[in-house]
N, C-alpha and C. Protein backbone atom coordinates (compact mmCIF):
# COMPACT_ATOMS: atom_id res chain seq x y z
N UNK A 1 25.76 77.66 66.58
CA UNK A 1 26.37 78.63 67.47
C UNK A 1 25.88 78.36 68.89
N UNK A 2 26.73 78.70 69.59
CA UNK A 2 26.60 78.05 71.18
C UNK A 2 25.53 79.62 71.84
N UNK A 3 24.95 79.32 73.01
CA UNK A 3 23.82 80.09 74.05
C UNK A 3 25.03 80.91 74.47
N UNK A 4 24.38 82.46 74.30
CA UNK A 4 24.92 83.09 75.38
C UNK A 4 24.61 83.44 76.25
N UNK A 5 24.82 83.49 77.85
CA UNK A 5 24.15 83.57 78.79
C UNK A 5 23.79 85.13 79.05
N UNK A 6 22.79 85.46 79.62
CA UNK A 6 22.55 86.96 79.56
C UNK A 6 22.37 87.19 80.69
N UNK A 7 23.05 86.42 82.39
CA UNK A 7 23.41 86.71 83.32
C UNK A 7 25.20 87.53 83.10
N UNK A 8 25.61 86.83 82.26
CA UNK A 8 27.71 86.93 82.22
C UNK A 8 27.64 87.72 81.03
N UNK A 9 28.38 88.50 81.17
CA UNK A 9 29.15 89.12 80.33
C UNK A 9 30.59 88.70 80.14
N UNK A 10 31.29 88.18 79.22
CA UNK A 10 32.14 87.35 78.63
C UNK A 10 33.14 88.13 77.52
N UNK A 11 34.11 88.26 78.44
CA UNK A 11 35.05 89.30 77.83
C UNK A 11 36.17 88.21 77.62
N UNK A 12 36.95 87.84 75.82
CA UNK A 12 37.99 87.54 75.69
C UNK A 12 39.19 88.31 75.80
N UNK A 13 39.75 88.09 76.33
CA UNK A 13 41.01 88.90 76.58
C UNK A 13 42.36 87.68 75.90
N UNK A 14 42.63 88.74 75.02
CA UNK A 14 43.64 87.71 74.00
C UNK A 14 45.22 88.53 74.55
N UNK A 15 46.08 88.16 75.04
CA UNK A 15 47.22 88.84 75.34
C UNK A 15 47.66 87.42 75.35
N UNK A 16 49.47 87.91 74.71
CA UNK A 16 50.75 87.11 74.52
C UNK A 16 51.23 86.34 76.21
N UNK A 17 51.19 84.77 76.12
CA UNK A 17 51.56 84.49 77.35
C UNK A 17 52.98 83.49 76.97
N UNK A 18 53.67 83.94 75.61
CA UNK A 18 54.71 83.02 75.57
C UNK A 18 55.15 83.88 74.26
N UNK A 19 56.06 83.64 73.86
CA UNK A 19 56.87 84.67 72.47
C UNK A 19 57.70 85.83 73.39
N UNK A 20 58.57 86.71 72.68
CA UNK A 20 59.15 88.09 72.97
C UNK A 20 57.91 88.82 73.88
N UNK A 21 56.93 88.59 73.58
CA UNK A 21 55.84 89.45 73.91
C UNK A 21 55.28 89.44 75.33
N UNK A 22 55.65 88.12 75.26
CA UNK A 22 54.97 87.20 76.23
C UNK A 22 54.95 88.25 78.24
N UNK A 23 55.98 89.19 77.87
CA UNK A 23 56.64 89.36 79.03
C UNK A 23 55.15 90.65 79.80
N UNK A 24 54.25 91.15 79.03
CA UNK A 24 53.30 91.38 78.87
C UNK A 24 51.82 90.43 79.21
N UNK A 25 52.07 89.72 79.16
CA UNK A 25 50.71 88.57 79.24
C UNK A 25 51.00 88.88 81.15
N UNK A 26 51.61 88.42 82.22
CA UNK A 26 51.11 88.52 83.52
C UNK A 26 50.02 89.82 83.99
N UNK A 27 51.21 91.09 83.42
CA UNK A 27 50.55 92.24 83.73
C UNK A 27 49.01 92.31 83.16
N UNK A 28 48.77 92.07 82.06
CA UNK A 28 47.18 92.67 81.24
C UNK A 28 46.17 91.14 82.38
N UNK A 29 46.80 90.01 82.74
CA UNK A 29 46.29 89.43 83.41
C UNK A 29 45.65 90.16 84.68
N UNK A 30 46.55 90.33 85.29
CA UNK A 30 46.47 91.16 86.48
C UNK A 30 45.28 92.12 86.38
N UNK A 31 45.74 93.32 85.70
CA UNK A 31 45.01 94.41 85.25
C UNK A 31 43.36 93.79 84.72
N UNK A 32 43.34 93.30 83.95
CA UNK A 32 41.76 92.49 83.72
C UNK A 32 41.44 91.97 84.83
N UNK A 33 42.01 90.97 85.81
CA UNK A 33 41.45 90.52 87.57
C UNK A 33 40.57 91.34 88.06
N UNK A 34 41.60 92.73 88.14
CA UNK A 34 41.41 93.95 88.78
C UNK A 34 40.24 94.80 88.35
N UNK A 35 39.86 94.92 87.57
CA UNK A 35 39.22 95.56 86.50
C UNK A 35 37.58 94.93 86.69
N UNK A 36 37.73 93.21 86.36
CA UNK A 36 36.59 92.97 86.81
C UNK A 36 36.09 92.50 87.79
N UNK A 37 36.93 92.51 88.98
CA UNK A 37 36.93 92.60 90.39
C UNK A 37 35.59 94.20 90.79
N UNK A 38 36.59 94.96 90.23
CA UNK A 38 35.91 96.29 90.64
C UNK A 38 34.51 96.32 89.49
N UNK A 39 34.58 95.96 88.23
CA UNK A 39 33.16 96.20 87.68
C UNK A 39 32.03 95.46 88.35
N UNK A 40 32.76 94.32 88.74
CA UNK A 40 31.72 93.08 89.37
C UNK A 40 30.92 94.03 91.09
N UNK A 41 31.88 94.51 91.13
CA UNK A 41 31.27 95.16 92.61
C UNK A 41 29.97 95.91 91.73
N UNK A 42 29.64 96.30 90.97
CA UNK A 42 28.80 96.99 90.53
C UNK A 42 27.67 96.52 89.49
N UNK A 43 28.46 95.46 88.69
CA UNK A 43 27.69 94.82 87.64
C UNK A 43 27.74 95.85 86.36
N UNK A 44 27.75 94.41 85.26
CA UNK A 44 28.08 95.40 84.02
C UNK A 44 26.10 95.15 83.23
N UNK A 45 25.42 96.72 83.29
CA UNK A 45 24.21 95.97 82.94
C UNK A 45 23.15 95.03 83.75
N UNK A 46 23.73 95.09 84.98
CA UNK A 46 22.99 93.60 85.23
C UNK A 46 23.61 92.27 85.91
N UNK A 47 24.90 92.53 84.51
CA UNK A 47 25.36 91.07 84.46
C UNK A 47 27.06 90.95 85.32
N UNK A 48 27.64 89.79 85.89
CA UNK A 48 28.65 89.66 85.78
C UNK A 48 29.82 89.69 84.68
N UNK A 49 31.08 90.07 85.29
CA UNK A 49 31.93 90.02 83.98
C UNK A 49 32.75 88.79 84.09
N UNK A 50 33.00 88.25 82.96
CA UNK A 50 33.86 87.06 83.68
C UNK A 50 35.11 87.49 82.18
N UNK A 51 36.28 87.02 82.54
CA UNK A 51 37.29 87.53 81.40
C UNK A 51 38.12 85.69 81.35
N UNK A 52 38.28 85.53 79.66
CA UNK A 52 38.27 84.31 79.58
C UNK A 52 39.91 84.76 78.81
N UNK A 53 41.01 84.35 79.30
CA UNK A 53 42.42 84.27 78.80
C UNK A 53 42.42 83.39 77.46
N UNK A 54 43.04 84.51 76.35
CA UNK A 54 43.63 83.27 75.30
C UNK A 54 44.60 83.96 75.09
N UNK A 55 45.79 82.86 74.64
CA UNK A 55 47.08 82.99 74.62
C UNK A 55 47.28 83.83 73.36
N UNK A 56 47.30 84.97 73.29
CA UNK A 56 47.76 85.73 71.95
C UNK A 56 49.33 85.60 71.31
N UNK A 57 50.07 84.43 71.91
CA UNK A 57 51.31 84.52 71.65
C UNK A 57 52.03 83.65 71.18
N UNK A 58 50.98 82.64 70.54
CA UNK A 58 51.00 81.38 69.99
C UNK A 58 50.70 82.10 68.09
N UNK A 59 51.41 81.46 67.47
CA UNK A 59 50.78 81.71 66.21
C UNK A 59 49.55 82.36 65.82
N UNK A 60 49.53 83.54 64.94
CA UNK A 60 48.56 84.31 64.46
C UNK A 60 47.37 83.38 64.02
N UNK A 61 47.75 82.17 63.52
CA UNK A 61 46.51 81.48 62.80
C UNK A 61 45.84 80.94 63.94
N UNK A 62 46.76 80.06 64.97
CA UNK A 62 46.20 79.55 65.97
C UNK A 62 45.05 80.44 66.64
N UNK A 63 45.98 81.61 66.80
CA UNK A 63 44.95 82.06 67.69
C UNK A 63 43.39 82.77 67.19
N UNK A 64 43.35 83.14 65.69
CA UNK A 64 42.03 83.30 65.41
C UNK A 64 41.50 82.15 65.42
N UNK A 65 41.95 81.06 65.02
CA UNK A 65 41.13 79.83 65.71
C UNK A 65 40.70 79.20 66.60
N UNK A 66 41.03 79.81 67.85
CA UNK A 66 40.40 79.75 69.16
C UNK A 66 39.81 81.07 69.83
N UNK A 67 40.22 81.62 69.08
CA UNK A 67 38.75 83.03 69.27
C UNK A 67 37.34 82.16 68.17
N UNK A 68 37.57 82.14 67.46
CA UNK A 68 36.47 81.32 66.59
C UNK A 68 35.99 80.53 67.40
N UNK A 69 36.70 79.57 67.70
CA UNK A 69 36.04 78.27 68.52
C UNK A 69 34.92 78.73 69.91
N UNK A 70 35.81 79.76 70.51
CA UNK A 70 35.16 80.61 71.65
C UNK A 70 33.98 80.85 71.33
N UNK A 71 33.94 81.61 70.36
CA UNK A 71 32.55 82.56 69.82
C UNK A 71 31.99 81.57 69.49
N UNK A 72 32.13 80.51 68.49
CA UNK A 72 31.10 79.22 68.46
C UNK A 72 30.21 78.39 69.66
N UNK A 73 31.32 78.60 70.78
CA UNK A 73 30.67 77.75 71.86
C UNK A 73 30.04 78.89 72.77
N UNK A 74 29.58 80.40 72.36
CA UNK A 74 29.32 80.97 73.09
C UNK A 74 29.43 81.53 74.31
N UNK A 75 31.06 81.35 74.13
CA UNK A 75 31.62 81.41 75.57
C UNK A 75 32.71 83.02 75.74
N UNK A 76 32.46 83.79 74.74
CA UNK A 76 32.85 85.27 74.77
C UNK A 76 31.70 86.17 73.87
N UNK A 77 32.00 87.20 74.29
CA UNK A 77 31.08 88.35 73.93
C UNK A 77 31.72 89.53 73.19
N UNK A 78 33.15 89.38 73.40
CA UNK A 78 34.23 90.61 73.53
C UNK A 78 35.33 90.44 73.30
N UNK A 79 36.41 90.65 72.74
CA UNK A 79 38.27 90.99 72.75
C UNK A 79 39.00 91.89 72.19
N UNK A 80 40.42 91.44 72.52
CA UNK A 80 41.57 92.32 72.29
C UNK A 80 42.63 92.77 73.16
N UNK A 81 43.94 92.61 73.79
CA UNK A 81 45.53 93.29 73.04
C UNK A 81 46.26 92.42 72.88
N UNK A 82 46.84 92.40 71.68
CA UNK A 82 48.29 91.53 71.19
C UNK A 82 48.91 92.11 69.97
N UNK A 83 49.72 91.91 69.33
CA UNK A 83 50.52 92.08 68.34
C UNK A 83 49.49 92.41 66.62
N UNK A 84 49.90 93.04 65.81
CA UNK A 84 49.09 93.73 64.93
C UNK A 84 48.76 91.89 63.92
N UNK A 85 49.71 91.24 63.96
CA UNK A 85 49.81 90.01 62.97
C UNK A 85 48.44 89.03 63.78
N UNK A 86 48.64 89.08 65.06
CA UNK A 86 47.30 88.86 65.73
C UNK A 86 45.99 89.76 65.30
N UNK A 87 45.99 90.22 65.21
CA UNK A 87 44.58 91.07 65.13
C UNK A 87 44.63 90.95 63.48
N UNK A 88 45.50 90.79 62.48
CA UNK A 88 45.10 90.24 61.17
C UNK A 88 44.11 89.28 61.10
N UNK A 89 44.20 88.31 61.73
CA UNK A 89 43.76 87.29 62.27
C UNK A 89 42.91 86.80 62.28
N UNK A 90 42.32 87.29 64.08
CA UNK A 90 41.38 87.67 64.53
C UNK A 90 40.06 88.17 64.10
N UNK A 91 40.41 89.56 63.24
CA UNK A 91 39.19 90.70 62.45
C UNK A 91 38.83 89.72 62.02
N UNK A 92 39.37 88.90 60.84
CA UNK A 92 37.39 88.01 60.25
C UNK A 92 37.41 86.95 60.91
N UNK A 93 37.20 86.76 62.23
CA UNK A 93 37.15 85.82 62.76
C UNK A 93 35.74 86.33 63.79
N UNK A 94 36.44 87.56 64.33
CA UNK A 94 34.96 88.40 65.15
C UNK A 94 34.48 88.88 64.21
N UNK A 95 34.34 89.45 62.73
CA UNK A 95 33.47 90.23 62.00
C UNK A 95 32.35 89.89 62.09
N UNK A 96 30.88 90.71 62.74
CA UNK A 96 30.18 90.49 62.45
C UNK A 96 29.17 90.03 63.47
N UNK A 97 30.22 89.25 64.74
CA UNK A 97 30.22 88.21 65.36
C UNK A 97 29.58 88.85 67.09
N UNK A 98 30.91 89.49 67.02
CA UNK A 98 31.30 90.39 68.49
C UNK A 98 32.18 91.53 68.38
N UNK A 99 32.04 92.34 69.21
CA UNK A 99 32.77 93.41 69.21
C UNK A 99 34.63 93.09 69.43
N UNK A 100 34.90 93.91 68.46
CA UNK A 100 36.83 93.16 69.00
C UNK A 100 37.12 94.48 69.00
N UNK A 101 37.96 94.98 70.15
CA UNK A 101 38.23 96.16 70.91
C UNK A 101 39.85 95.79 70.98
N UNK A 102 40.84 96.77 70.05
CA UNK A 102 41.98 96.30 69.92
C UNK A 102 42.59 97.80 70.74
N UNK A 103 43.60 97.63 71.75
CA UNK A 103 44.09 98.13 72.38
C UNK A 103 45.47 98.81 72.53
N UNK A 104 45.99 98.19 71.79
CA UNK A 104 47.59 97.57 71.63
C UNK A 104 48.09 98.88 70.91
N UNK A 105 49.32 99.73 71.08
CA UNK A 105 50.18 100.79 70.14
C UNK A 105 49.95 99.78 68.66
N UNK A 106 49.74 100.75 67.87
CA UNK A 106 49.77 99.89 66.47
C UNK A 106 50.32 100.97 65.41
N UNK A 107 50.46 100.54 64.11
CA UNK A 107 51.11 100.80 63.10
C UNK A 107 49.99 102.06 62.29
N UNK A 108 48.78 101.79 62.93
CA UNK A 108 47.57 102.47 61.85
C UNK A 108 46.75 101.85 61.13
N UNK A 109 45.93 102.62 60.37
CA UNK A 109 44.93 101.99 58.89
C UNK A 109 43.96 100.86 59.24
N UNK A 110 43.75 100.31 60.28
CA UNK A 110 42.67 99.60 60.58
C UNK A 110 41.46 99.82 60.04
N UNK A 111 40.60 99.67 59.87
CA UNK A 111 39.72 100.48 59.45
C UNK A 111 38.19 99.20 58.85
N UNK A 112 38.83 97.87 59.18
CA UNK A 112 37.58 97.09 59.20
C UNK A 112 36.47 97.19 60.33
N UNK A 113 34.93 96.96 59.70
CA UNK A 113 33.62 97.36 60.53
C UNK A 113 34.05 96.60 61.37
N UNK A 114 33.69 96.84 62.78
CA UNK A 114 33.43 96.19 63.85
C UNK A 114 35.09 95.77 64.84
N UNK A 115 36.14 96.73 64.32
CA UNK A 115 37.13 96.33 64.95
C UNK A 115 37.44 98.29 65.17
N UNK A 116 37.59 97.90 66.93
CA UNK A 116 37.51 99.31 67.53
C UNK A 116 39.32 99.96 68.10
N UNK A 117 39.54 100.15 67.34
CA UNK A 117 41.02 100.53 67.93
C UNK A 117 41.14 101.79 68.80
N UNK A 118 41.64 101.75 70.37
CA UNK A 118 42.11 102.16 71.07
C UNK A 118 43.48 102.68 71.30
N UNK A 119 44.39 101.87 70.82
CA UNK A 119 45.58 101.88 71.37
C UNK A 119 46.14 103.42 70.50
N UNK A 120 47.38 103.91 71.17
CA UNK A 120 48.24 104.92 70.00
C UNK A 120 48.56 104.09 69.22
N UNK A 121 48.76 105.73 67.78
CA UNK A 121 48.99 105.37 66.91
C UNK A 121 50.40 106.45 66.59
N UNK A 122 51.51 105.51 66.67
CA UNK A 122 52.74 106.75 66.71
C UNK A 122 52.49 107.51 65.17
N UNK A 123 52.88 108.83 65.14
CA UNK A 123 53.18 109.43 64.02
C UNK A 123 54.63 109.09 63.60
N UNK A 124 54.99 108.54 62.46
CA UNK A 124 56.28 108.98 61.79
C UNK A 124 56.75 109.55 61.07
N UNK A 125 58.02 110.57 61.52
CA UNK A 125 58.49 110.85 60.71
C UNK A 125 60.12 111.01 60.01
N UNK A 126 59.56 111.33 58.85
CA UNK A 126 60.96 110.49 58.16
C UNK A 126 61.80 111.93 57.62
N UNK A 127 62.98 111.91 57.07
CA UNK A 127 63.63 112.51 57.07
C UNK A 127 64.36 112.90 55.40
């Protein structure tokens, strides 16, 4: 497993930059810039934040395999928003590992350790 530096704080940010979805990936770009633009004025802890883009919009398998690879080379600390088939994925890929902070409107029932869901969760109902 790769050094993590304990100056940076190393946030993956997995959002769709190609698929239907894709149309989403500029904005959460943006918004993360922004975000650790303004934390950096302050420091998170101490440390800088630095936010490392992976394409969440490439195949579900792909992409837990380059969150893996990430976390191997010690080069994130943190992730999450994309599509629920993504975050299938993903979960045993961070289990255990790093915190994965899923953001995204979702379907429900999550409920594996170490995966923190944020996003709504619509109620349905049926008729």
């Amino acid at each position: 497993m790769g050094r993590r530096s304990t100056e940076v704080a190393r946030v993956g940010l997995v959002v769709p930059l190609q698929g239907p979805a894709g149309l989403f990936g500029p904005s959460c770009e943006a918004v993360a810039a922004t975000t650790a633009r303004n934390i950096n004025d302050a420091g998170v802890l101490g440390r800088q934040l630095v936010v490392e883009v992976i394409d969440g919009g490439a195949p579900p398998e792909q992409v837990g395999a380059a969150v893996g690879r990430l976390i191997d080379a010690g080069r994130i600390d943190a992730t999450g928003w994309h599509i629920s088939a993504v975050r299938h994925a993903v979960a045993p890929v961070t289990a255990g590992r790093i915190p994965y902070v899923y953001t995204s409107l979702y379907e429900g029932g999550e409920s594996r350790p170490g995966v923190f869901c944020s996003g709504e969760t619509p109620v349905c109902v049926t008729s």
